[in-house]
PDB file of N, CA and C in Angstrom:
ATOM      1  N   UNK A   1       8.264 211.578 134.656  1.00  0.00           N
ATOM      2  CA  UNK A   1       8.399 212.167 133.341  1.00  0.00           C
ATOM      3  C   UNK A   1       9.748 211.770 132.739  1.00  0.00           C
ATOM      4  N   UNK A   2       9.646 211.417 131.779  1.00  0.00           N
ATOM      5  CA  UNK A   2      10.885 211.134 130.865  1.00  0.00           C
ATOM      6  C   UNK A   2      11.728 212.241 130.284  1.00  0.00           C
ATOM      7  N   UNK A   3      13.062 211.967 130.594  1.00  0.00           N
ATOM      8  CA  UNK A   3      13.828 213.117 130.011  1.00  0.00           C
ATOM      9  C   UNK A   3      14.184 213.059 129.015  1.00  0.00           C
ATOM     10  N   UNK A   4      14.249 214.123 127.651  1.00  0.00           N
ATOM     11  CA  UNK A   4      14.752 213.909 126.946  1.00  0.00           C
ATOM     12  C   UNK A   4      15.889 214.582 126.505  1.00  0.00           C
ATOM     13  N   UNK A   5      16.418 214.275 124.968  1.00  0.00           N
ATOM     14  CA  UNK A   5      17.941 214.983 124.975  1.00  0.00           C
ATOM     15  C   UNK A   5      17.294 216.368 123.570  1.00  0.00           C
ATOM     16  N   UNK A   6      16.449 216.111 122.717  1.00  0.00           N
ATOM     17  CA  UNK A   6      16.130 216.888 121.793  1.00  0.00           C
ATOM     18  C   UNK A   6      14.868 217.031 121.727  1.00  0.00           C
ATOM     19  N   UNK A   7      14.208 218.503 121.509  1.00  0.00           N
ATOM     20  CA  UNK A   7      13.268 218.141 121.393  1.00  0.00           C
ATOM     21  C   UNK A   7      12.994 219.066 120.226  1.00  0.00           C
ATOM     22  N   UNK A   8      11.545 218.234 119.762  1.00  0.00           N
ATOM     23  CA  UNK A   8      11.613 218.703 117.664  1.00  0.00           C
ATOM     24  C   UNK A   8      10.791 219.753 117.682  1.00  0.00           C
ATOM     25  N   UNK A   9      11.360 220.776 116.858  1.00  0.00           N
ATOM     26  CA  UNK A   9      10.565 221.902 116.964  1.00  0.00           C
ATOM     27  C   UNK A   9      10.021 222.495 115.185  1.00  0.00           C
ATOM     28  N   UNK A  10      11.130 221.654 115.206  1.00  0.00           N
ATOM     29  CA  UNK A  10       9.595 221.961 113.252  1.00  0.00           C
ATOM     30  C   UNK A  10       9.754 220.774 112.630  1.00  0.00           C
ATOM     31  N   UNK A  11       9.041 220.610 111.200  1.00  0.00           N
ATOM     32  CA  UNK A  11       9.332 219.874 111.097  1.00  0.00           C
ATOM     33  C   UNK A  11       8.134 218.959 111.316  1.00  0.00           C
ATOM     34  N   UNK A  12       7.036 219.271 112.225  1.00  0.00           N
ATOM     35  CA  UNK A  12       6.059 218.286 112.673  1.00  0.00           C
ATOM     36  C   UNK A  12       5.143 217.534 111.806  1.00  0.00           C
ATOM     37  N   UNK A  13       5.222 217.988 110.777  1.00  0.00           N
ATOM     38  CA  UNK A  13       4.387 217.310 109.921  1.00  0.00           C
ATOM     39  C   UNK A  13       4.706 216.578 108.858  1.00  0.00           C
ATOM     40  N   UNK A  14       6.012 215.711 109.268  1.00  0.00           N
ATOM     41  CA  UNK A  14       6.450 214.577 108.386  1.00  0.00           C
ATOM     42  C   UNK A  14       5.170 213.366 108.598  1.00  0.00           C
ATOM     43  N   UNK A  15       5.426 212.215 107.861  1.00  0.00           N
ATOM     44  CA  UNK A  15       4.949 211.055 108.821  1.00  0.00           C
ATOM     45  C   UNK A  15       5.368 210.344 109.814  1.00  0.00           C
ATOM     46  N   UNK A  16       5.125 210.012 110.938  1.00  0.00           N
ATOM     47  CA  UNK A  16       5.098 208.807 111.537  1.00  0.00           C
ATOM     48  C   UNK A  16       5.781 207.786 111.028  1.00  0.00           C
ATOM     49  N   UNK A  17       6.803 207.155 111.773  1.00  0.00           N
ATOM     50  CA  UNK A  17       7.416 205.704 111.616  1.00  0.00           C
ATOM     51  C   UNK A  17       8.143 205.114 113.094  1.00  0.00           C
ATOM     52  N   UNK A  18       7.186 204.161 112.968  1.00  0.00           N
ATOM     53  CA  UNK A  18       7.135 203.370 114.017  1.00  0.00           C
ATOM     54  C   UNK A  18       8.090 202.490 114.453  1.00  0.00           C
ATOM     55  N   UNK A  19       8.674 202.256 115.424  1.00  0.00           N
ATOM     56  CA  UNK A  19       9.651 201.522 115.495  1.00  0.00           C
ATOM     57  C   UNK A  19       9.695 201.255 117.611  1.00  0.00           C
ATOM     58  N   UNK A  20      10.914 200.324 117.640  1.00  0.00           N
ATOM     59  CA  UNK A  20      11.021 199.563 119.132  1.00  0.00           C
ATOM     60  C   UNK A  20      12.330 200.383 119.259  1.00  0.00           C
ATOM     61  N   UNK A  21      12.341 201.027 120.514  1.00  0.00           N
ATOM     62  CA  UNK A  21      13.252 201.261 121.772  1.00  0.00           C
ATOM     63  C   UNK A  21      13.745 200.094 122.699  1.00  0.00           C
ATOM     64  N   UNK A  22      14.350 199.756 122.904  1.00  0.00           N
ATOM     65  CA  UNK A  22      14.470 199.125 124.026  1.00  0.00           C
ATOM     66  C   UNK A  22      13.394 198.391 124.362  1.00  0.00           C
ATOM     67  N   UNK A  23      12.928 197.140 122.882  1.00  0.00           N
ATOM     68  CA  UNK A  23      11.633 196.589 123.938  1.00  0.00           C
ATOM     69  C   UNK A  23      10.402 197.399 123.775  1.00  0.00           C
ATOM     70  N   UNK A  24      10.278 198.868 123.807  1.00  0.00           N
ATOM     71  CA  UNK A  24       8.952 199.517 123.934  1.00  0.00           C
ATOM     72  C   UNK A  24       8.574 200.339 122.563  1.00  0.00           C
ATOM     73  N   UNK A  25       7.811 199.858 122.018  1.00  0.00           N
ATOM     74  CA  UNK A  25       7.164 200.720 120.986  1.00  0.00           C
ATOM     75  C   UNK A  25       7.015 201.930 120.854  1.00  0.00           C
ATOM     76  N   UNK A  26       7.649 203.173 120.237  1.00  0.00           N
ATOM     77  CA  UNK A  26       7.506 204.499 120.130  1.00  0.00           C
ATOM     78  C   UNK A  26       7.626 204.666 118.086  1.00  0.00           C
ATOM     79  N   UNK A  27       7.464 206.156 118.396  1.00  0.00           N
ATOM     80  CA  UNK A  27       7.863 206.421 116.870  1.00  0.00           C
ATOM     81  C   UNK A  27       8.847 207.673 116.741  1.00  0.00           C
ATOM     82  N   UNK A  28       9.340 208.195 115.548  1.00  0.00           N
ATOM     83  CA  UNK A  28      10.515 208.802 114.594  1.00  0.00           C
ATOM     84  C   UNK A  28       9.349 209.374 113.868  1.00  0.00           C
ATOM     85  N   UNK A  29      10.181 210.456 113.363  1.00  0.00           N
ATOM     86  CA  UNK A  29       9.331 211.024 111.987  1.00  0.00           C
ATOM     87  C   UNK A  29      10.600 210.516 110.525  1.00  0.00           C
ATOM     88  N   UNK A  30       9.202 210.502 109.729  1.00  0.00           N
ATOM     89  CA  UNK A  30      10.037 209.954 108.362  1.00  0.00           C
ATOM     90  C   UNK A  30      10.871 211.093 108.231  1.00  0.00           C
ATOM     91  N   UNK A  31      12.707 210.384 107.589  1.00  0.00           N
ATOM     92  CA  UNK A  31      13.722 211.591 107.856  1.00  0.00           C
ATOM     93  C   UNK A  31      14.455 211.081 108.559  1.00  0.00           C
ATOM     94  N   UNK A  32      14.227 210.687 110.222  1.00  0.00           N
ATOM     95  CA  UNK A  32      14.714 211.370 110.955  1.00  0.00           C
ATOM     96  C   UNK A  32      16.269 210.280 111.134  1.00  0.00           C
ATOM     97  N   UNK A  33      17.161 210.675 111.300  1.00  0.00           N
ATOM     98  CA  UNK A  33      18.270 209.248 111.676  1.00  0.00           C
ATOM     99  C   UNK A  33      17.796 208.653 112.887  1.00  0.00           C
ATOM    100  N   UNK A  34      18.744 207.031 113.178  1.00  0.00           N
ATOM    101  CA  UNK A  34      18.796 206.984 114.576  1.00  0.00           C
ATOM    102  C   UNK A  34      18.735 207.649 115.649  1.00  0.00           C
ATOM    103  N   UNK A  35      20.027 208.038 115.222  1.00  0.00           N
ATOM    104  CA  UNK A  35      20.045 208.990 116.412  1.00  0.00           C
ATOM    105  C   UNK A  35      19.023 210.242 116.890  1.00  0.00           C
ATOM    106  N   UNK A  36      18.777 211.171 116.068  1.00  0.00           N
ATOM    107  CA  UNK A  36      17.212 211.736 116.235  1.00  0.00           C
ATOM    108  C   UNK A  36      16.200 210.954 116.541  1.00  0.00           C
ATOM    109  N   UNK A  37      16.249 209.887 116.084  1.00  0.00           N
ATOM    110  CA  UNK A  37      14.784 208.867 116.604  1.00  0.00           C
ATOM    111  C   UNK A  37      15.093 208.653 118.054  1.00  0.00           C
ATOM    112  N   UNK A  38      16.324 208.377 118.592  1.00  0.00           N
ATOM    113  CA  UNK A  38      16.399 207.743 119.872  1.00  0.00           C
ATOM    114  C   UNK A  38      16.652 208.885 120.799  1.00  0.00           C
ATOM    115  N   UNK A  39      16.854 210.320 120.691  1.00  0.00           N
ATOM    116  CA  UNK A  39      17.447 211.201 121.386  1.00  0.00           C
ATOM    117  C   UNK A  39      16.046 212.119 121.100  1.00  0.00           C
ATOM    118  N   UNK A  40      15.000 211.935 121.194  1.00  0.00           N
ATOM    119  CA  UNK A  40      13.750 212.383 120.835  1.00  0.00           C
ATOM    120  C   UNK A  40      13.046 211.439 121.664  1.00  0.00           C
ATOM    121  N   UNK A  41      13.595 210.544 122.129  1.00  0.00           N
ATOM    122  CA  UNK A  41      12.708 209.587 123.144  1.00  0.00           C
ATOM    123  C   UNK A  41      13.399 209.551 124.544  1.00  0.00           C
ATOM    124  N   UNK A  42      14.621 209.800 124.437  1.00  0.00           N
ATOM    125  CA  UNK A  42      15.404 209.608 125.395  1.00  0.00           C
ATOM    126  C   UNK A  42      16.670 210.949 125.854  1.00  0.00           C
ATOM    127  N   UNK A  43      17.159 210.928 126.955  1.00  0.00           N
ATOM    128  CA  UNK A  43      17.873 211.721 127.039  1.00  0.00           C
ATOM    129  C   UNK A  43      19.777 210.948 127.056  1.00  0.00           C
ATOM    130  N   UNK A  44      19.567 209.532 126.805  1.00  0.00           N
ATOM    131  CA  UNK A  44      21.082 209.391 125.995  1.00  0.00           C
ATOM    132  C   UNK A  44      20.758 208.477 125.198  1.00  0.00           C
ATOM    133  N   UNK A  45      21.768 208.036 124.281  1.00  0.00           N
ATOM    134  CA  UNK A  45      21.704 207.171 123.038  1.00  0.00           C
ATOM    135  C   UNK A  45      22.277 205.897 123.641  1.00  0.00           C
ATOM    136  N   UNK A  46      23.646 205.767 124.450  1.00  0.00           N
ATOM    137  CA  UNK A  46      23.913 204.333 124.781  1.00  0.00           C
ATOM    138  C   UNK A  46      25.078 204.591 126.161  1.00  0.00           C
ATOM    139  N   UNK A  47      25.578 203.986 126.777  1.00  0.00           N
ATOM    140  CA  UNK A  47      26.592 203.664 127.615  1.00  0.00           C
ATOM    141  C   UNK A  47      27.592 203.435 127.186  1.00  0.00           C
ATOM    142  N   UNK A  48      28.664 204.483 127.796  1.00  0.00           N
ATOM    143  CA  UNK A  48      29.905 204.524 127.315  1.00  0.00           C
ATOM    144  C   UNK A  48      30.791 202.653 127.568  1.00  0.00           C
ATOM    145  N   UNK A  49      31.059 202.124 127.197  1.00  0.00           N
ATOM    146  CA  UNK A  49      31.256 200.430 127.727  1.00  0.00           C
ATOM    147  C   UNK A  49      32.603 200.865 128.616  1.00  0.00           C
ATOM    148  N   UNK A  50      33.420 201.777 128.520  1.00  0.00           N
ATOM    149  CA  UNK A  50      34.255 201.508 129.319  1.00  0.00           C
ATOM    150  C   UNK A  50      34.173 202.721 130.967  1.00  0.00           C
ATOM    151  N   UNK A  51      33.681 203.699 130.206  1.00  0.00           N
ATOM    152  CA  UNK A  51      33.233 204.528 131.500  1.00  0.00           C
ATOM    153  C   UNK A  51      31.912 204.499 132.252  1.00  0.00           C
ATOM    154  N   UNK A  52      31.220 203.572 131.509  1.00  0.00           N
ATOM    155  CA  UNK A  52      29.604 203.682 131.602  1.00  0.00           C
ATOM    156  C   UNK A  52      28.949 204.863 131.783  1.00  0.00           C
ATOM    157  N   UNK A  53      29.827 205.794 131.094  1.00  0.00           N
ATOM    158  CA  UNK A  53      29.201 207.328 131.040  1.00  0.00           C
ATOM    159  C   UNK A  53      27.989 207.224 130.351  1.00  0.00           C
ATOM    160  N   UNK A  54      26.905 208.131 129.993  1.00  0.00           N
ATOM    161  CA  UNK A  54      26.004 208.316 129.543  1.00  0.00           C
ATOM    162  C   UNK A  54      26.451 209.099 127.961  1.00  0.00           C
ATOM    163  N   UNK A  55      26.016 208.253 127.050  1.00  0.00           N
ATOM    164  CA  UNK A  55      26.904 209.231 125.822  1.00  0.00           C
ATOM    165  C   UNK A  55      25.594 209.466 124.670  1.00  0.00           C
ATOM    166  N   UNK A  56      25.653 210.766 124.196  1.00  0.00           N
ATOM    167  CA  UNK A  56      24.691 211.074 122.768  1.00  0.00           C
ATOM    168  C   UNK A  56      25.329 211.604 121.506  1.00  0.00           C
ATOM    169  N   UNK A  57      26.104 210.951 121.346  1.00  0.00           N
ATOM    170  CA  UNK A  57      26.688 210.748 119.706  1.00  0.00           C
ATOM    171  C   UNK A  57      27.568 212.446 119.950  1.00  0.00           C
ATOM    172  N   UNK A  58      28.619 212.619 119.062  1.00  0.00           N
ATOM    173  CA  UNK A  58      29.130 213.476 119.356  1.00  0.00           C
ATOM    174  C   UNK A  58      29.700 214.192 118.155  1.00  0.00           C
ATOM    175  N   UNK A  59      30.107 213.425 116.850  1.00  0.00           N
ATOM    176  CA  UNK A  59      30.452 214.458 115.700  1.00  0.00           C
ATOM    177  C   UNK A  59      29.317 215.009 115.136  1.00  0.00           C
ATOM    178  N   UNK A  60      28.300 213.912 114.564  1.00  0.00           N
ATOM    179  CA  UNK A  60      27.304 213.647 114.093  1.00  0.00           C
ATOM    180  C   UNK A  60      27.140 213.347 112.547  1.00  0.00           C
ATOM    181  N   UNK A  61      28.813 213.361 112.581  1.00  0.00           N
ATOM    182  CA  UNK A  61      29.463 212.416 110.190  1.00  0.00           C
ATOM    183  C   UNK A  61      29.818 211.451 110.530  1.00  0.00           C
ATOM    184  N   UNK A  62      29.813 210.595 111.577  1.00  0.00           N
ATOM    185  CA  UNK A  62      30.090 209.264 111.461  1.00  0.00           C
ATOM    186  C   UNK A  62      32.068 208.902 111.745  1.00  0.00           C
ATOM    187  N   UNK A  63      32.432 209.838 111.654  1.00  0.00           N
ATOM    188  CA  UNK A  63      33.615 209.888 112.236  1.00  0.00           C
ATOM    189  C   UNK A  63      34.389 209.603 113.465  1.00  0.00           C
ATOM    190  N   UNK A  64      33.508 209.585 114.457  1.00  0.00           N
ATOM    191  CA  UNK A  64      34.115 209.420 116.096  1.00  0.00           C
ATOM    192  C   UNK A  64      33.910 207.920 116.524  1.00  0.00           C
ATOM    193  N   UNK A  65      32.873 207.472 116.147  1.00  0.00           N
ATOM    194  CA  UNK A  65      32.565 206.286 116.595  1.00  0.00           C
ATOM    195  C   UNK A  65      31.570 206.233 117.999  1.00  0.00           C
ATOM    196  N   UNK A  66      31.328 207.236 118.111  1.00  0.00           N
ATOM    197  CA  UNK A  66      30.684 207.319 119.708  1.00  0.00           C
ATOM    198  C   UNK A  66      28.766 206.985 119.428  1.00  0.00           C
ATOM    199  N   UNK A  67      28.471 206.644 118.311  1.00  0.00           N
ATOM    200  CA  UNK A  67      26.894 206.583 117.891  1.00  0.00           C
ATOM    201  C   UNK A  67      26.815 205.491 117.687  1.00  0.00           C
ATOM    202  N   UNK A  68      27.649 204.419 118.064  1.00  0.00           N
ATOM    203  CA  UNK A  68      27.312 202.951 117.790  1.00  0.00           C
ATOM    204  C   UNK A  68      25.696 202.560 118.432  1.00  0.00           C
ATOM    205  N   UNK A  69      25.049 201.521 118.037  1.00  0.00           N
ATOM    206  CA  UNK A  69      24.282 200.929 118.943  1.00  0.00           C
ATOM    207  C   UNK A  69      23.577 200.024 117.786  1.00  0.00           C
ATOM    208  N   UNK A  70      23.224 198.730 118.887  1.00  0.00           N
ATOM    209  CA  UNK A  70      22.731 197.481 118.119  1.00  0.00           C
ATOM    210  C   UNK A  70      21.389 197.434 117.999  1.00  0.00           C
ATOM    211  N   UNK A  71      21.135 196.823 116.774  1.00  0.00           N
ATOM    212  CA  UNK A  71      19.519 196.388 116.216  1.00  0.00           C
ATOM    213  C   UNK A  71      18.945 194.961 116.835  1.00  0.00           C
ATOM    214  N   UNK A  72      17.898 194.851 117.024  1.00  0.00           N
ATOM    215  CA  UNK A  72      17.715 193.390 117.661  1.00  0.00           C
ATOM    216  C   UNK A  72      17.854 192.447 117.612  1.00  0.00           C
ATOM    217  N   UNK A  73      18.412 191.943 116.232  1.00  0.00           N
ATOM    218  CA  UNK A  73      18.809 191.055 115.386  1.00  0.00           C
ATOM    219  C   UNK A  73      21.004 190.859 115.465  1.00  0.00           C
ATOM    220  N   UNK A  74      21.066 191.727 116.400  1.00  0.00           N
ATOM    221  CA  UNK A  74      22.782 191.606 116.331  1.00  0.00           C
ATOM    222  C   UNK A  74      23.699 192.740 115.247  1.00  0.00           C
ATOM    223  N   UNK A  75      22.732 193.454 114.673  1.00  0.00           N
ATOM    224  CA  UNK A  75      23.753 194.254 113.517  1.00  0.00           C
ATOM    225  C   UNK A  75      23.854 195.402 113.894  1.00  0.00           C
ATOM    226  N   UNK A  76      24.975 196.105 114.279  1.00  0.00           N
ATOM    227  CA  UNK A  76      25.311 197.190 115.113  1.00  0.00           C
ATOM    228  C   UNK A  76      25.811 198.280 113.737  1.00  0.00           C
ATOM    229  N   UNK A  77      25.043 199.416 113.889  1.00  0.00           N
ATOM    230  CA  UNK A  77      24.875 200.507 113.174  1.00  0.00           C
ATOM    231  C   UNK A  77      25.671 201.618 113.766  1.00  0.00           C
ATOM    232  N   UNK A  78      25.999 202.775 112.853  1.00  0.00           N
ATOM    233  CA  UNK A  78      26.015 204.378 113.675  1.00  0.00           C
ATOM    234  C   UNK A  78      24.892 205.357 113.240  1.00  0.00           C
ATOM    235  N   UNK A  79      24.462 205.136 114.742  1.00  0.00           N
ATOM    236  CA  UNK A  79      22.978 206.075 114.635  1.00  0.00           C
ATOM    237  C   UNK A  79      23.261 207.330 114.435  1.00  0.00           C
ATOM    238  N   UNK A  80      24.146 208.303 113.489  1.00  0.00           N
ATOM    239  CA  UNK A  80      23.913 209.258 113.156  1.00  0.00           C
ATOM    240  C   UNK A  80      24.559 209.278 111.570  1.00  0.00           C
ATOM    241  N   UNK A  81      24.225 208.349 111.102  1.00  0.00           N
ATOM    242  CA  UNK A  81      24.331 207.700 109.660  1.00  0.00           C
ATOM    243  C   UNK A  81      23.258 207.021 109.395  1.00  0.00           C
ATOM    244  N   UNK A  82      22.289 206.508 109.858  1.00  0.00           N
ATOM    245  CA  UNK A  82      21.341 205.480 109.601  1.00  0.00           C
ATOM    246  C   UNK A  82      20.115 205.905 109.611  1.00  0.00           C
ATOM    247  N   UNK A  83      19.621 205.951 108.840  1.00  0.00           N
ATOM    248  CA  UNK A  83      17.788 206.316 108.952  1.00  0.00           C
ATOM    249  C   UNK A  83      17.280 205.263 109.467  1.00  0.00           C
ATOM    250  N   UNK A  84      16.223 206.095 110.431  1.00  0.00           N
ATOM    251  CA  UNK A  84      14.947 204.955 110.861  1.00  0.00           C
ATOM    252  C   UNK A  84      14.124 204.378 110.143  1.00  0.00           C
ATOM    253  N   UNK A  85      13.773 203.150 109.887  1.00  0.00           N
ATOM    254  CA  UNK A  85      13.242 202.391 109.720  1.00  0.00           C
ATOM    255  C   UNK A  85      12.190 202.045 110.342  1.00  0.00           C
ATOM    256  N   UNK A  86      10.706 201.935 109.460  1.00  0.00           N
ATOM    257  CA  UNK A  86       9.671 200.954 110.461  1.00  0.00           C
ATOM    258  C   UNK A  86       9.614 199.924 110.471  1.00  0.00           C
ATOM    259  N   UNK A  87       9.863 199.618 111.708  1.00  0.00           N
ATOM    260  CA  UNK A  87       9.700 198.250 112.620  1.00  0.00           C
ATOM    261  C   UNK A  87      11.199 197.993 112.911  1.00  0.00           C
ATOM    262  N   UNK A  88      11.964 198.633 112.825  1.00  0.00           N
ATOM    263  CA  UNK A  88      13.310 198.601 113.295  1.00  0.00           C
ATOM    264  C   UNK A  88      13.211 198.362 114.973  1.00  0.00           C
ATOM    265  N   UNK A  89      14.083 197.383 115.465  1.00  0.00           N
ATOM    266  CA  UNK A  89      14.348 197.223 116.730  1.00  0.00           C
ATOM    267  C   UNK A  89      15.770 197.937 117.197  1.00  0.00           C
ATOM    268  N   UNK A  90      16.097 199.277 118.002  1.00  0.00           N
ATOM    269  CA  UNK A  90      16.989 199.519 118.040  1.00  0.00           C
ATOM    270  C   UNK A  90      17.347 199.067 119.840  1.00  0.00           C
ATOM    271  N   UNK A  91      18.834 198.405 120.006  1.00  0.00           N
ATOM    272  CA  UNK A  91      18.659 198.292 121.524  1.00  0.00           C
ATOM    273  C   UNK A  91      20.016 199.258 121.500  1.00  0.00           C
ATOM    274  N   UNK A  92      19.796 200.111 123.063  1.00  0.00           N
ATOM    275  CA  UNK A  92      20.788 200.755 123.222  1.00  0.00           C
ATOM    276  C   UNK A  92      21.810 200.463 124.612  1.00  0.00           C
ATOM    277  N   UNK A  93      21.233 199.080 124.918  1.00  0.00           N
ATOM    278  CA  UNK A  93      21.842 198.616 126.187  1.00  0.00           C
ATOM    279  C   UNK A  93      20.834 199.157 127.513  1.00  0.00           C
ATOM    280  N   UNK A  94      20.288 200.228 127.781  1.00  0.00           N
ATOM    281  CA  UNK A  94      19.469 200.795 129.011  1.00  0.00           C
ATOM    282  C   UNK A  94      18.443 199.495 129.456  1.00  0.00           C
ATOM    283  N   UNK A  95      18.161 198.437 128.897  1.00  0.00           N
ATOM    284  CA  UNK A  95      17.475 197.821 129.469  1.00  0.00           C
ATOM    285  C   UNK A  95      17.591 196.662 130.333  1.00  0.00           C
ATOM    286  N   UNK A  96      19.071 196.358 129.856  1.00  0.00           N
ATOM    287  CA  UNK A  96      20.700 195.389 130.260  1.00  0.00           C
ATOM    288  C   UNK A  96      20.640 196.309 131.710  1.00  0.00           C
ATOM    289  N   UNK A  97      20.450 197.417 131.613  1.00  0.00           N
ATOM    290  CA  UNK A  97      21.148 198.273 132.705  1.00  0.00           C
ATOM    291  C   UNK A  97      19.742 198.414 134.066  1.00  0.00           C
ATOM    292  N   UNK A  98      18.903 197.832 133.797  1.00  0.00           N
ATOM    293  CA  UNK A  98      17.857 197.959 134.473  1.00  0.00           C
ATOM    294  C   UNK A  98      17.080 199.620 134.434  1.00  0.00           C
ATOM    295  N   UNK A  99      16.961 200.470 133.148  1.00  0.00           N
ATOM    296  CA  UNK A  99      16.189 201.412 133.135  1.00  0.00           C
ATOM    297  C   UNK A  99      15.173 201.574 131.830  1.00  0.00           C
ATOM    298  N   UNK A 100      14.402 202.164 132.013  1.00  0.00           N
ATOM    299  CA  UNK A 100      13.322 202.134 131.182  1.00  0.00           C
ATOM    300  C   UNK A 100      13.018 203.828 130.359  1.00  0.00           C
ATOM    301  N   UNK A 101      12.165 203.593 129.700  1.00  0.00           N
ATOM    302  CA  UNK A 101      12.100 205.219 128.511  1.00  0.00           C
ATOM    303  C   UNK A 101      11.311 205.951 129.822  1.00  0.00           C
TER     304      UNK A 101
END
């Protein structure tokens, strides 16, 4: 079973928007930021690069810098500024790391 970090409790009846994890196809509800999209699938957002701590965004205004993470294409966002997008590829490094959703 997959752990996660949030889980949505209203709210359920936005739409659907589809998008890539790490490689694997899941979805976001329309709305939701990155970071809600990826912390709704997962129980962290990315790897700390210098502690390789496990990190899930931490101000949530874009201020700390701790919500970075790259799109598949090379353009590195802060997922708690950024709305999801369908067909957005978000990578958060976990797959570099040998783990899966």
């Amino acid at each position: 079973m997959t752990r996660i970090q949030l889980k949505r409790l209203k709210e359920l009846d936005r739409p659907p928007v589809a998008f890539v994890l790490d490689g694997q196809p899941t979805h976001a509800l329309k709305g939701d930021t990155v970071l809600t999209a990826v912390l709704t699938q997962s129980a962290r957002l990315r790897t700390n690069e210098f502690s390789r701590l496990p990190r899930a965004g931490f101000c949530v205004m874009g201020a700390c810098q701790d919500c970075w993470v790259q799109l598949a294409d090379g353009r590195s966002l802060r997922a708690c500024q950024t709305m999801i997008e369908p067909g957005m590829h978000v990578c958060t490094g976990r797959a570099a790391e040998g783990e899966t959703l």
